[in-house]
Protein backbone atom coordinates (compact mmCIF):
# COMPACT_ATOMS: atom_id res chain seq x y z
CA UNK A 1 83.08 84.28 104.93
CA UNK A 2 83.45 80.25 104.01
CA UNK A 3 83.39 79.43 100.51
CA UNK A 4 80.71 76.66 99.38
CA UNK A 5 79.79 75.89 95.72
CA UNK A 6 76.78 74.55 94.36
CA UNK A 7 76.77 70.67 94.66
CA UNK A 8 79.42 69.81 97.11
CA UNK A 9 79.47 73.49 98.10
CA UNK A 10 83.20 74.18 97.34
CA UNK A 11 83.50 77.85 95.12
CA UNK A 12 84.74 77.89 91.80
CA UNK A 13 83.59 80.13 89.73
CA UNK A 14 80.30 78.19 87.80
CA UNK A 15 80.61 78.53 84.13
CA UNK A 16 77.43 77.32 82.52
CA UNK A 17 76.41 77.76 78.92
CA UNK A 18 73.50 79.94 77.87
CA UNK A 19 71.32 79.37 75.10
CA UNK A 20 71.59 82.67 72.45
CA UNK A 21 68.34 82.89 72.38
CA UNK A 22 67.63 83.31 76.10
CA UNK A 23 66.66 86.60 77.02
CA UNK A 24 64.61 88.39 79.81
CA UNK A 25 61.10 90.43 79.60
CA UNK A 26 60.19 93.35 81.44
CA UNK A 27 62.62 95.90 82.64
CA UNK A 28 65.64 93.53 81.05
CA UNK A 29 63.93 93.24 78.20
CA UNK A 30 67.69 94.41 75.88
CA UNK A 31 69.33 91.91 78.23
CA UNK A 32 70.63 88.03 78.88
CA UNK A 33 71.45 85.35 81.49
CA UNK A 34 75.00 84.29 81.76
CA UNK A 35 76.51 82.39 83.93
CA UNK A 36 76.48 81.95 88.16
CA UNK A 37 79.32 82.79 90.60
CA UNK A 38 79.22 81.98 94.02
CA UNK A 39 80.71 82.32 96.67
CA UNK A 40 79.75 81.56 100.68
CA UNK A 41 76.06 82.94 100.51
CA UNK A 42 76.34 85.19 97.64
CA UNK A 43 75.46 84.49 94.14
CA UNK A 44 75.78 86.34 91.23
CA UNK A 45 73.76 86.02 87.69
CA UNK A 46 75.63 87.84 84.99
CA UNK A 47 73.97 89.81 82.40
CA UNK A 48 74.37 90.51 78.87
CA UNK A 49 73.13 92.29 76.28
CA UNK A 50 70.55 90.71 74.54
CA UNK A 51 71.86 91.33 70.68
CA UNK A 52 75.14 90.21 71.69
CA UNK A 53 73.72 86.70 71.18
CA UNK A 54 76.58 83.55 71.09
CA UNK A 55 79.23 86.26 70.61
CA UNK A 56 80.62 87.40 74.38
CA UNK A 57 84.14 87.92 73.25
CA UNK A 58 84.32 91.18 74.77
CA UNK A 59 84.73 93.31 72.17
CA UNK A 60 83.40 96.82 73.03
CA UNK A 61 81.98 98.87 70.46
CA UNK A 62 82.43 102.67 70.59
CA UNK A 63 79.82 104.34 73.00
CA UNK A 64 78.78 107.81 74.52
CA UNK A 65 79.33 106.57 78.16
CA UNK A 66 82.47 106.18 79.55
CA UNK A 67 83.52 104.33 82.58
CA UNK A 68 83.69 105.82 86.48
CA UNK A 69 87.18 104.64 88.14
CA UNK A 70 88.75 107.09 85.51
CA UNK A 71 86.69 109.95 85.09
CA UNK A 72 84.53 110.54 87.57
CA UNK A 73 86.66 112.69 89.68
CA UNK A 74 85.56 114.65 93.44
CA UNK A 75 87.06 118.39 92.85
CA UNK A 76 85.39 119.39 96.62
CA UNK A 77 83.63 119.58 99.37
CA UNK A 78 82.42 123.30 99.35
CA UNK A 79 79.91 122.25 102.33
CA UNK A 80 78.98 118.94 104.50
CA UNK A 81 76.27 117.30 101.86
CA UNK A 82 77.31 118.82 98.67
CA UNK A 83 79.78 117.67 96.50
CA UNK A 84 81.76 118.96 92.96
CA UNK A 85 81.99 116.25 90.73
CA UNK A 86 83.83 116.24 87.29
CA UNK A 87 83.45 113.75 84.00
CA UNK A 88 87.31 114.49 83.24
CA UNK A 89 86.33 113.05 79.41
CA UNK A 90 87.14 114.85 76.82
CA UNK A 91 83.92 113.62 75.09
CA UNK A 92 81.26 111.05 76.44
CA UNK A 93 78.79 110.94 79.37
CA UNK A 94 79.77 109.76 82.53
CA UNK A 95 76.82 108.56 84.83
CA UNK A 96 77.38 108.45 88.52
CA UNK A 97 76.02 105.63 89.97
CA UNK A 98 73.43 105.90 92.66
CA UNK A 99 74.81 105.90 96.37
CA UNK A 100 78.54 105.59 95.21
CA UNK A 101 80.79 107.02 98.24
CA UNK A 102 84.13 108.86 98.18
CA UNK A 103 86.13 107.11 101.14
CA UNK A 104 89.22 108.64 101.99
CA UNK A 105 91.22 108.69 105.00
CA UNK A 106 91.43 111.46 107.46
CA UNK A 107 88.42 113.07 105.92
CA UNK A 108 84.79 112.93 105.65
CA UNK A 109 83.54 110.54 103.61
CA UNK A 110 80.51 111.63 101.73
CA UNK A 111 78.25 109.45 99.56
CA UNK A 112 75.69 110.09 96.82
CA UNK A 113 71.93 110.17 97.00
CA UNK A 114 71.17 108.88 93.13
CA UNK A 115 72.17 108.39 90.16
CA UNK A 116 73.85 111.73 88.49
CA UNK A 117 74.27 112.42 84.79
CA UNK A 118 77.66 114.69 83.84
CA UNK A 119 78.68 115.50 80.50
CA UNK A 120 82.12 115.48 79.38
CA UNK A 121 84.40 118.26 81.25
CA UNK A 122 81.30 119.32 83.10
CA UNK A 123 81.49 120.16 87.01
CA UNK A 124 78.11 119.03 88.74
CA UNK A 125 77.46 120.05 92.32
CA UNK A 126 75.07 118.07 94.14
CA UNK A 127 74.00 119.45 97.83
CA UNK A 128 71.59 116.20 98.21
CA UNK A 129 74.54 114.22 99.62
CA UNK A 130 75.25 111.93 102.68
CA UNK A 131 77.89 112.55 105.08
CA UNK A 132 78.83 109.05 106.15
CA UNK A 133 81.08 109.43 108.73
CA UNK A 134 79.46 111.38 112.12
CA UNK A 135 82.31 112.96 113.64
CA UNK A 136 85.55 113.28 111.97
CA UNK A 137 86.52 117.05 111.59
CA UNK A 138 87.43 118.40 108.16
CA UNK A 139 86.48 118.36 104.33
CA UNK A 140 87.51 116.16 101.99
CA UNK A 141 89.75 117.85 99.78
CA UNK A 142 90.75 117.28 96.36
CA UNK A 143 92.86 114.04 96.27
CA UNK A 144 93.34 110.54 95.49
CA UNK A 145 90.04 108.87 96.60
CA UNK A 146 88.59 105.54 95.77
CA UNK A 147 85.33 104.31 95.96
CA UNK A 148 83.22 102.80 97.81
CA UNK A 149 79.30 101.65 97.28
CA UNK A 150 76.36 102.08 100.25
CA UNK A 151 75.72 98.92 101.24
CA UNK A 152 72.90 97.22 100.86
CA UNK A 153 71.50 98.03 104.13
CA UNK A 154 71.21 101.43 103.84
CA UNK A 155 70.15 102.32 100.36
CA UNK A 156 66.36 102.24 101.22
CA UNK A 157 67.23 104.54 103.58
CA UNK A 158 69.38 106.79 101.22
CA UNK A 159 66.69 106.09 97.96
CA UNK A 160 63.46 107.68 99.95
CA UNK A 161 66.05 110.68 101.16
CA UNK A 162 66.75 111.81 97.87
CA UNK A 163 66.61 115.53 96.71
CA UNK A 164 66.44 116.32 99.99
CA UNK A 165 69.37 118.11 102.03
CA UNK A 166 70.81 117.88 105.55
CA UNK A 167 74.29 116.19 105.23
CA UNK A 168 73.36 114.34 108.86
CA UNK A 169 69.92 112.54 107.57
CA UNK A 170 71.36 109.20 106.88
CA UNK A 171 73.54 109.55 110.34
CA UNK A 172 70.23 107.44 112.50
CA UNK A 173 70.04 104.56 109.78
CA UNK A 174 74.13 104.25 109.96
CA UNK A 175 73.78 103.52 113.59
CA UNK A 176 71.13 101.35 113.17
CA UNK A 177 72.82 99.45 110.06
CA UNK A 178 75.94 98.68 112.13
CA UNK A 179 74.41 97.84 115.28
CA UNK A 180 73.13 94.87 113.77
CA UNK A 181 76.66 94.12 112.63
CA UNK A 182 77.75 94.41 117.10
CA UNK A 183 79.70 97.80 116.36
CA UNK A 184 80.04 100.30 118.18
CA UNK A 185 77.25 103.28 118.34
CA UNK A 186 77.17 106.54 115.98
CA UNK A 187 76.79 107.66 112.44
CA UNK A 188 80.16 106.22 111.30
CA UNK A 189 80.33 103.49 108.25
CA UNK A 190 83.94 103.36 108.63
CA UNK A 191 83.30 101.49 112.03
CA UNK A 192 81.65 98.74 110.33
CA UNK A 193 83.94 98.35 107.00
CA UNK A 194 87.36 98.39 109.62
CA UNK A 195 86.75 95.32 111.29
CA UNK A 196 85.02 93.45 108.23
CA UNK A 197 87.38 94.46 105.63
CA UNK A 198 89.33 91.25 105.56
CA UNK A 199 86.16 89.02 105.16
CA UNK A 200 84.78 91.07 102.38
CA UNK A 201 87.82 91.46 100.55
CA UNK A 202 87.83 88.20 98.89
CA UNK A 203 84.56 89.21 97.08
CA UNK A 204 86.62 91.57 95.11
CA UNK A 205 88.14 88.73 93.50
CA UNK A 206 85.83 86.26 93.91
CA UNK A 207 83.87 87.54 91.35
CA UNK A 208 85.61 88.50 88.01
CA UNK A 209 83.36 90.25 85.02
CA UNK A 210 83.38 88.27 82.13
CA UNK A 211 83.89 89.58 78.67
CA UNK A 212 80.94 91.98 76.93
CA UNK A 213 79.17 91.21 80.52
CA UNK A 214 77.42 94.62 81.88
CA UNK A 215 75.43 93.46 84.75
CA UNK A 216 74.49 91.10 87.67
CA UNK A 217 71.27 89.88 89.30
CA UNK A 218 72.18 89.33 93.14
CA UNK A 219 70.75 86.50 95.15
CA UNK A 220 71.99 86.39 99.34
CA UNK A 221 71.23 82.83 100.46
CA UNK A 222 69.03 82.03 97.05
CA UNK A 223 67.35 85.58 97.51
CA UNK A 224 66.68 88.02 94.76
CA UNK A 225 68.40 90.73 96.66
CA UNK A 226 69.77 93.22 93.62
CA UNK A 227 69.61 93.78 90.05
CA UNK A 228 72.67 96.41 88.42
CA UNK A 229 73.33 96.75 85.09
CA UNK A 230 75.83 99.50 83.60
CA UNK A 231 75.92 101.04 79.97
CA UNK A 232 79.35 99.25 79.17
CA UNK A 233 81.85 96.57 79.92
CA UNK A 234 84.01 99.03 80.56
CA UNK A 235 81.66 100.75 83.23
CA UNK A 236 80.76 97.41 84.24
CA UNK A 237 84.43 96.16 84.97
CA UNK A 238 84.92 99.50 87.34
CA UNK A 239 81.65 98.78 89.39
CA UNK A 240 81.22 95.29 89.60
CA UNK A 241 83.98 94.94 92.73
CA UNK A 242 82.62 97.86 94.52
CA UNK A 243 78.92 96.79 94.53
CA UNK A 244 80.21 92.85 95.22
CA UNK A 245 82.31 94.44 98.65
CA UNK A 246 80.61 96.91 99.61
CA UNK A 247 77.13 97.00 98.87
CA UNK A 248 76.19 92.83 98.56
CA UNK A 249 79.29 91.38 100.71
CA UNK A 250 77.91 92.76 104.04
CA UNK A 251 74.12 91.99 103.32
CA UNK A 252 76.00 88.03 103.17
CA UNK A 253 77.80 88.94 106.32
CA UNK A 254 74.51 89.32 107.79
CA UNK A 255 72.59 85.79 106.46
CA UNK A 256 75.88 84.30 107.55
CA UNK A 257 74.91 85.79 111.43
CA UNK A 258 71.61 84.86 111.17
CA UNK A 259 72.70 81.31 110.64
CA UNK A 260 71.07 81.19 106.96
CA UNK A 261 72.32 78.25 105.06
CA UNK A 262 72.87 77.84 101.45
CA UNK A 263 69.69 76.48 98.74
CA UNK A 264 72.41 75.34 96.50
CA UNK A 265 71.50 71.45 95.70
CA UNK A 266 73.53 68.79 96.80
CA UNK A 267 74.59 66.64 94.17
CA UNK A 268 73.31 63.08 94.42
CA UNK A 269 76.66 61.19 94.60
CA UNK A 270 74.68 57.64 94.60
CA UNK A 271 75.87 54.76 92.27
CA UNK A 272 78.44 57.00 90.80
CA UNK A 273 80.14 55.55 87.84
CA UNK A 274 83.28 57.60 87.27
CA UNK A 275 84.22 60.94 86.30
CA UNK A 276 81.96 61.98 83.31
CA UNK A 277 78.86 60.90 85.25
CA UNK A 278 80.19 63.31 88.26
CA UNK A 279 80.42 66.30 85.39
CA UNK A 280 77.55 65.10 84.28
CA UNK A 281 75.53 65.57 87.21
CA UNK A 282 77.46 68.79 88.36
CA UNK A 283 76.32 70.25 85.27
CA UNK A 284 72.32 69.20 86.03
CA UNK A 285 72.68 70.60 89.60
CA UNK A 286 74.14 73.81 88.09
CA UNK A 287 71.49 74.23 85.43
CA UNK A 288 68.85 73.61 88.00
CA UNK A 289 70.19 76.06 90.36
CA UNK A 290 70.81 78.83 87.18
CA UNK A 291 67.17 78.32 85.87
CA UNK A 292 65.37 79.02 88.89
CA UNK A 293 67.60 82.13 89.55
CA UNK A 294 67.16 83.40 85.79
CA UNK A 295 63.15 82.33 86.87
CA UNK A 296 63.06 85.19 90.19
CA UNK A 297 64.86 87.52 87.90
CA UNK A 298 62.33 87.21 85.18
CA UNK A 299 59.57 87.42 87.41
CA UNK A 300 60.33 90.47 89.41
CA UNK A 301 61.52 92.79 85.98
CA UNK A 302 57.92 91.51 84.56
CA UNK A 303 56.21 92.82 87.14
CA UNK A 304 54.04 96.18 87.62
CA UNK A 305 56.52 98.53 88.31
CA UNK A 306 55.72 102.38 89.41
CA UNK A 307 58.26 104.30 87.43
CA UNK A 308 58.50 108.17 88.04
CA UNK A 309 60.45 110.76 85.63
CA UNK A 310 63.43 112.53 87.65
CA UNK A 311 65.28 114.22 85.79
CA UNK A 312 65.65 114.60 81.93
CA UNK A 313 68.86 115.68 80.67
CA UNK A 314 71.45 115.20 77.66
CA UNK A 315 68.71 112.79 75.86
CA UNK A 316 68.44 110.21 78.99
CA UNK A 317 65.77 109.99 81.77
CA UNK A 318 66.34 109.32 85.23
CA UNK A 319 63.13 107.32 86.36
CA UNK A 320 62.60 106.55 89.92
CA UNK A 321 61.11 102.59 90.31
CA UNK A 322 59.10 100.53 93.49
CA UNK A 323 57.45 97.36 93.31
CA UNK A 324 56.66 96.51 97.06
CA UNK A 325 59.52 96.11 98.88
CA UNK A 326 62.04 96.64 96.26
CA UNK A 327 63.38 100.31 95.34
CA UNK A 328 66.18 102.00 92.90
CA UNK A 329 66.68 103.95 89.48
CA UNK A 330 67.04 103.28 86.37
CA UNK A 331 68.10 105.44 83.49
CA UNK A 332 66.56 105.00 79.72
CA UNK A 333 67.20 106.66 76.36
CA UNK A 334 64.47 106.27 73.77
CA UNK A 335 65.15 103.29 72.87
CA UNK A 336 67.00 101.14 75.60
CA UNK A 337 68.05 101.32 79.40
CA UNK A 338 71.55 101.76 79.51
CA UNK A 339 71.89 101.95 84.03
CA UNK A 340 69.71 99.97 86.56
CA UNK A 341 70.42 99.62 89.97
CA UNK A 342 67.29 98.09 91.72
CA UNK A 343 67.19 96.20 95.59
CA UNK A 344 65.54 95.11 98.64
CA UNK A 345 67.21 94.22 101.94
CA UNK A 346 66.77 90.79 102.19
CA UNK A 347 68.19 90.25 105.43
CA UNK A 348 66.39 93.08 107.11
């Protein structure tokens, strides 16, 4: 993937200052802009929340969520399509995000069908699962796994087969998904992260959390593709990676195939006076470019969502949400959402 920026299209990361009082409507009503990071096609708007104001130093304050990469643990396999999960707290709720995968060599790789609520020291089976991988014999057995995010794809696909079983129903859109990629035939993910794993790599440090952030707004060639927001920092600094790779890197290895180009500006280097007028006009370009992508975020949360009740369990609801082409979940308390994870293949 080439690295391009937003004037002269070379990738730092963009820092920009927000305003305190900047904040979004709708669904991200509790939440605010942040900054833009780029990188090659993908951009990322980082979210906030709302109360947080001027003060982003990062300083978490005790919650009743706790973060994935260190709790949420895969005991078994008992079956192809269910899964045992465990919250290995001692106290605090650990959500599951929605189409989060267990890859693991020399095993099957199984991923989620939505998001799952487990309480602390709680196993959860869920027989509503994915197997990912079409072939390879065997069970994945209790281990050292890491994770690994649908990408983006496939979660249509995996959203409208939800709470429904049959560990080979995802198996058809697989083969599709990485046919457009030129790989080879079958129900096998694995065959398309292998050979792109160096070229999405880099997103896994190209774009670093910042502190008290909990959330990004995902554009793929200056397209709204995704909007994910986690209860914490903490959560946020275990899933940010994953969905960058997995889920949002290949959806840019796909514009970059279809020969998309980047909308970043180009700065207007004419009559040029020295170096303050250059940061000068790097920071216009930058603000121009942030305030039309905080502009598509605004006006898809503000629209007329259909929301339907999942599941209601340890105080939280899991709502199921479509607006035309876009799909996902998002989880609420009474007063606040505290997990969104909404998208539309842009690139389809």
């Amino acid at each position: 993937m080439t690295q391009t920026s937003s004037s002269t299209h070379d990738t730092t990361n963009q820092t920009l200052k927000t305003t305190p009082q900047e904040r979004f409507g709708g669904l991200l009503a509790a939440y605010a802009p942040g900054q833009v990071i780029s990188w090659g096609l993908l951009d990322a708007l980082s979210l906030f929340p709302a109360d947080a104001g001027a003060d982003r130093s990062g300083d978490e304050p005790p919650s009743r969520f706790v973060a994935p990469l260190e709790h949420l643990k895969l005991v078994k396999v008992p079956t192809y399509g269910t899964v045992v999960l465990r919250n290995t707290a001692t106290q605090g709720l650990l959500i599951a995000p929605m189409h989060i995968g267990f890859f693991q060599e020399d095993a099957q790789n199984h991923a989620t069908s939505r998001a799952l609520l487990i309480e602390a020291g709680e196993l959860l089976e869920a027989n509503d699962c994915f197997c990912i991988q079409q072939t390879q014999g065997g069970l994945l057995q209790e281990a050292q796994q890491r994770f690994l995010l649908l990408p983006l794809g496939l979660r249509r696909a995996a959203f409208e087969q939800r709470r429904t079983t049959g560990y080979s129903r995802l198996w058809g859109d697989i083969e599709t998904f990485t046919r457009r990629y030129g790989v080879t035939r079958g129900g096998h993910l694995e065959r398309f992260l292998r050979p792109n794993f160096k070229r999405l790599l880099p997103l896994r440090h190209a774009f670093e959390a910042e502190p008290g952030q909990v959330g990004a707004a995902y554009f793929i060639g200056g397209r709204l593709a995704g909007i994910e927001v986690a209860p914490t920092p903490s959560y946020w600094q275990d899933l940010f990676p994953i969905l960058t790779m997995y889920c949002y890197g290949p959806a840019a290895l796909m514009a970059e195939r279809k020969r998309w180009t980047t909308e970043r500006q180009p700065m207007d280097l004419e009559g040029l006076t020295g170096l303050d007028d250059l940061e000068r006009r790097l920071g216009e370009v930058r603000a121009s470019e942030r305030t039309a992508r905080v502009a598509a975020v605004e006006a898809l949360t503000g629209a007329n969502w259909n929301q339907d009740v999942e599941e209601e369990r340890a105080g939280l609801r899991v709502l199921s949400a479509e607006h035309e082409e876009w799909r996902g979940q998002v989880v609420r308390s009474d007063e606040e959402t505290v997990y969104m994870s909404l998208f539309a293949d842009v690139t389809a």
